[in-house]
C-alpha atoms as a PDB file:
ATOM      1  CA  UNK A   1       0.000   0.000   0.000  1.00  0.00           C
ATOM      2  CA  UNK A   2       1.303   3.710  -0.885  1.00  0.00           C
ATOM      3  CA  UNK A   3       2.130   5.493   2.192  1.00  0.00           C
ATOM      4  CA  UNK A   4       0.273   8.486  -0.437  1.00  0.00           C
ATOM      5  CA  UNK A   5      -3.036   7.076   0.526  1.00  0.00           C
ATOM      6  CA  UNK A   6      -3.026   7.008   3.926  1.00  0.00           C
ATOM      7  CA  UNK A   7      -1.585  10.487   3.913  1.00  0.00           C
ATOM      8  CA  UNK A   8      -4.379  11.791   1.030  1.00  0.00           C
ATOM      9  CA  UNK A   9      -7.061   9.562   3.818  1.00  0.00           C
ATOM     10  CA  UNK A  10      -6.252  11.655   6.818  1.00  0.00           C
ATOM     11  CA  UNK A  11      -6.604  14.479   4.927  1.00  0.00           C
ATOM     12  CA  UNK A  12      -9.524  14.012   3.792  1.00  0.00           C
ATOM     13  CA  UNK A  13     -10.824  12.500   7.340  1.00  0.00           C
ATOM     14  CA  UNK A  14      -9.887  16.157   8.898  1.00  0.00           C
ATOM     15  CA  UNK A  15     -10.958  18.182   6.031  1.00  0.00           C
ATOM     16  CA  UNK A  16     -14.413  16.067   6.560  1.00  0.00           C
ATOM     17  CA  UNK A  17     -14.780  16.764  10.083  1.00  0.00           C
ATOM     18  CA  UNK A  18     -13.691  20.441   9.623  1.00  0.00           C
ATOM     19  CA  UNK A  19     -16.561  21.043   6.893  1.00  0.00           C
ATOM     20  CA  UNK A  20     -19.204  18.934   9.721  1.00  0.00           C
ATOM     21  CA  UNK A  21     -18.134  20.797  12.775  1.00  0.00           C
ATOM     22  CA  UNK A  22     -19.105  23.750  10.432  1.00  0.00           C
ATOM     23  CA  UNK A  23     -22.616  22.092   9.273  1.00  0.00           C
ATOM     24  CA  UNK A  24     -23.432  21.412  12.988  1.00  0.00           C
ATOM     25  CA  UNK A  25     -22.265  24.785  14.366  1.00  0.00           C
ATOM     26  CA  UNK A  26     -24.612  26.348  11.674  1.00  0.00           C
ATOM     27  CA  UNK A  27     -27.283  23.837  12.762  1.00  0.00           C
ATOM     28  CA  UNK A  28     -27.081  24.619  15.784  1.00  0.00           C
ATOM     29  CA  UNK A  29     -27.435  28.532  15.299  1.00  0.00           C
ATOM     30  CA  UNK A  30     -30.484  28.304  13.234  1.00  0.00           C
ATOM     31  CA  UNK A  31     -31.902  25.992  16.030  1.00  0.00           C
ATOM     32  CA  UNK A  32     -31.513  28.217  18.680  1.00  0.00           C
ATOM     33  CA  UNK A  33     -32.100  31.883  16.990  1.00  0.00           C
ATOM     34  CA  UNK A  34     -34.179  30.521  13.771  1.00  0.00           C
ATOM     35  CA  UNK A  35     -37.040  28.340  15.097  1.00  0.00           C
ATOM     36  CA  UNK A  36     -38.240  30.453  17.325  1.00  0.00           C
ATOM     37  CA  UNK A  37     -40.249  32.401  15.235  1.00  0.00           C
ATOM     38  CA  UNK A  38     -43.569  30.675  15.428  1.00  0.00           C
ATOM     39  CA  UNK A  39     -43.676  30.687  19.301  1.00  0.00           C
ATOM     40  CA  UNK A  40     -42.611  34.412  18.952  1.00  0.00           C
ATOM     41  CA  UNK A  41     -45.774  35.199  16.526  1.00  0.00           C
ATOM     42  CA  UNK A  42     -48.275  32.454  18.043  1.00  0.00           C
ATOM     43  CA  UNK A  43     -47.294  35.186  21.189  1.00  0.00           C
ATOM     44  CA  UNK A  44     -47.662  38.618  19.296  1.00  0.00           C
ATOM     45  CA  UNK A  45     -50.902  36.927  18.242  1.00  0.00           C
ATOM     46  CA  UNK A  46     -52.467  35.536  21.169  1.00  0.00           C
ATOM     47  CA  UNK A  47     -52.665  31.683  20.168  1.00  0.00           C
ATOM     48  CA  UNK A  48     -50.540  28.830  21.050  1.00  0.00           C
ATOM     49  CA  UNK A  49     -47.582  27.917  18.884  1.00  0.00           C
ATOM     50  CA  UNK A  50     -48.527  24.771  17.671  1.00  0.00           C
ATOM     51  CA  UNK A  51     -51.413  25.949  15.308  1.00  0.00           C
ATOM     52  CA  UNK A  52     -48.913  28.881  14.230  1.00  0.00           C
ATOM     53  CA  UNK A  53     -47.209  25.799  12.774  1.00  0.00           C
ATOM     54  CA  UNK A  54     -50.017  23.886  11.788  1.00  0.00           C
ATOM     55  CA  UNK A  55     -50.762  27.231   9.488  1.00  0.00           C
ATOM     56  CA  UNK A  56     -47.162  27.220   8.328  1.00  0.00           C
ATOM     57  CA  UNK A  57     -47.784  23.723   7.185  1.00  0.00           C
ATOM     58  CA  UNK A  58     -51.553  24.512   5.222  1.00  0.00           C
ATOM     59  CA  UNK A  59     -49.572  27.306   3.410  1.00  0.00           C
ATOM     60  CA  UNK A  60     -46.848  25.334   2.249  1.00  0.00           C
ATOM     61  CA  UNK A  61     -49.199  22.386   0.876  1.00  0.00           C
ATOM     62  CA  UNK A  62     -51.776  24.889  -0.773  1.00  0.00           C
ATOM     63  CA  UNK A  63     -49.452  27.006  -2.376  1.00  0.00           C
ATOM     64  CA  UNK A  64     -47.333  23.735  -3.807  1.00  0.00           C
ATOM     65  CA  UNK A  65     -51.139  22.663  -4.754  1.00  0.00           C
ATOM     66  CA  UNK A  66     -51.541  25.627  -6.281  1.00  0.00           C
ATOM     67  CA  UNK A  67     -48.349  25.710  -8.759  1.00  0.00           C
ATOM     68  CA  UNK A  68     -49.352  22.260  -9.779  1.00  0.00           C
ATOM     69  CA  UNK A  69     -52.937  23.389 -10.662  1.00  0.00           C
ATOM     70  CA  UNK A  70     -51.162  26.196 -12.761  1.00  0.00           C
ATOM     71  CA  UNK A  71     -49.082  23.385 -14.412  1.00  0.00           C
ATOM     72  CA  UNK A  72     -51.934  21.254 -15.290  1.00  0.00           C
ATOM     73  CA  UNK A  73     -53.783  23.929 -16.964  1.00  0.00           C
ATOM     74  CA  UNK A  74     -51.307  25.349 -18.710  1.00  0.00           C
ATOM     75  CA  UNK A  75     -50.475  21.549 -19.968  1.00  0.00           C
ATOM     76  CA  UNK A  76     -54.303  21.073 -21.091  1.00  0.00           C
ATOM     77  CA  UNK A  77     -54.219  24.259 -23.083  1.00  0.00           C
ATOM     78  CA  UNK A  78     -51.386  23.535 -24.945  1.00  0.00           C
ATOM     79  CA  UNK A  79     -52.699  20.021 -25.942  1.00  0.00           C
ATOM     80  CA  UNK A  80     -56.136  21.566 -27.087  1.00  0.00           C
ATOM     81  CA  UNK A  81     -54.806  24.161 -29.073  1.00  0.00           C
ATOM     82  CA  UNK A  82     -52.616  21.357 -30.301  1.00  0.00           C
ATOM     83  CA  UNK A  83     -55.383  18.919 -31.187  1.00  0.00           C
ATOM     84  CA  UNK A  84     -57.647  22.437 -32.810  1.00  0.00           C
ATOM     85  CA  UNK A  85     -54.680  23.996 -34.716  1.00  0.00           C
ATOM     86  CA  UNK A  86     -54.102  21.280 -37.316  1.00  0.00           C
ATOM     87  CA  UNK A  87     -50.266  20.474 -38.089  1.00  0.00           C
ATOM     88  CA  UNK A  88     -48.730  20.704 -41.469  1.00  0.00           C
ATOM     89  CA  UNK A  89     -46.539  17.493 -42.623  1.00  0.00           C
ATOM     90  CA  UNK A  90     -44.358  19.298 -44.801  1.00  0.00           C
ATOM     91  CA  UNK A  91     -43.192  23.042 -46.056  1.00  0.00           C
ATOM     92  CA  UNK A  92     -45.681  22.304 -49.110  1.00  0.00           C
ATOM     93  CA  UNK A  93     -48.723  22.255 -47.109  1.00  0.00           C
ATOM     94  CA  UNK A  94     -49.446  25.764 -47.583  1.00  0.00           C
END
């Protein structure tokens, strides 16, 4: 075995645990400053925190919903003008 690869290993090892420290450290910052924001509202607001979330949540599903319904249309148009306009076969069609 090259002596190379255990050096280029180790180096990797530390460069990987450098780069996680960093991931976790972040983690760890938006978990503590971050995800405090619906108990912070749910308290401007007068309700509890957990159907602050629960509205979080509905958003997120009915504007993803929402997009999709866009898509869908959009996809049905094209196909009916498609299926109304009729397609030439060649240039001497006209």
């Amino acid at each position: 075995m090259c002596p190379w690869n255990s050096a280029f290993k180790r180096v990797i090892l530390i460069f990987q645990t450098r780069s996680m420290s960093v991931v976790i450290q972040l983690k760890y910052f938006f978990e503590k400053h971050g995800f405090h924001v619906s108990s912070r509202l749910a308290d401007k607001l007068g309700m509890r925190a957990s159907n602050v979330r629960l509205f979080f949540i509905y958003i997120t599903f009915v504007t993803a919903g929402l997009w999709f319904g866009v898509y869908l249309t959009l996809a049905f148009w094209i196909r009916l003008k498609d299926l109304i306009r009729g397609k030439r076969t060649s240039v001497f069609d006209l």
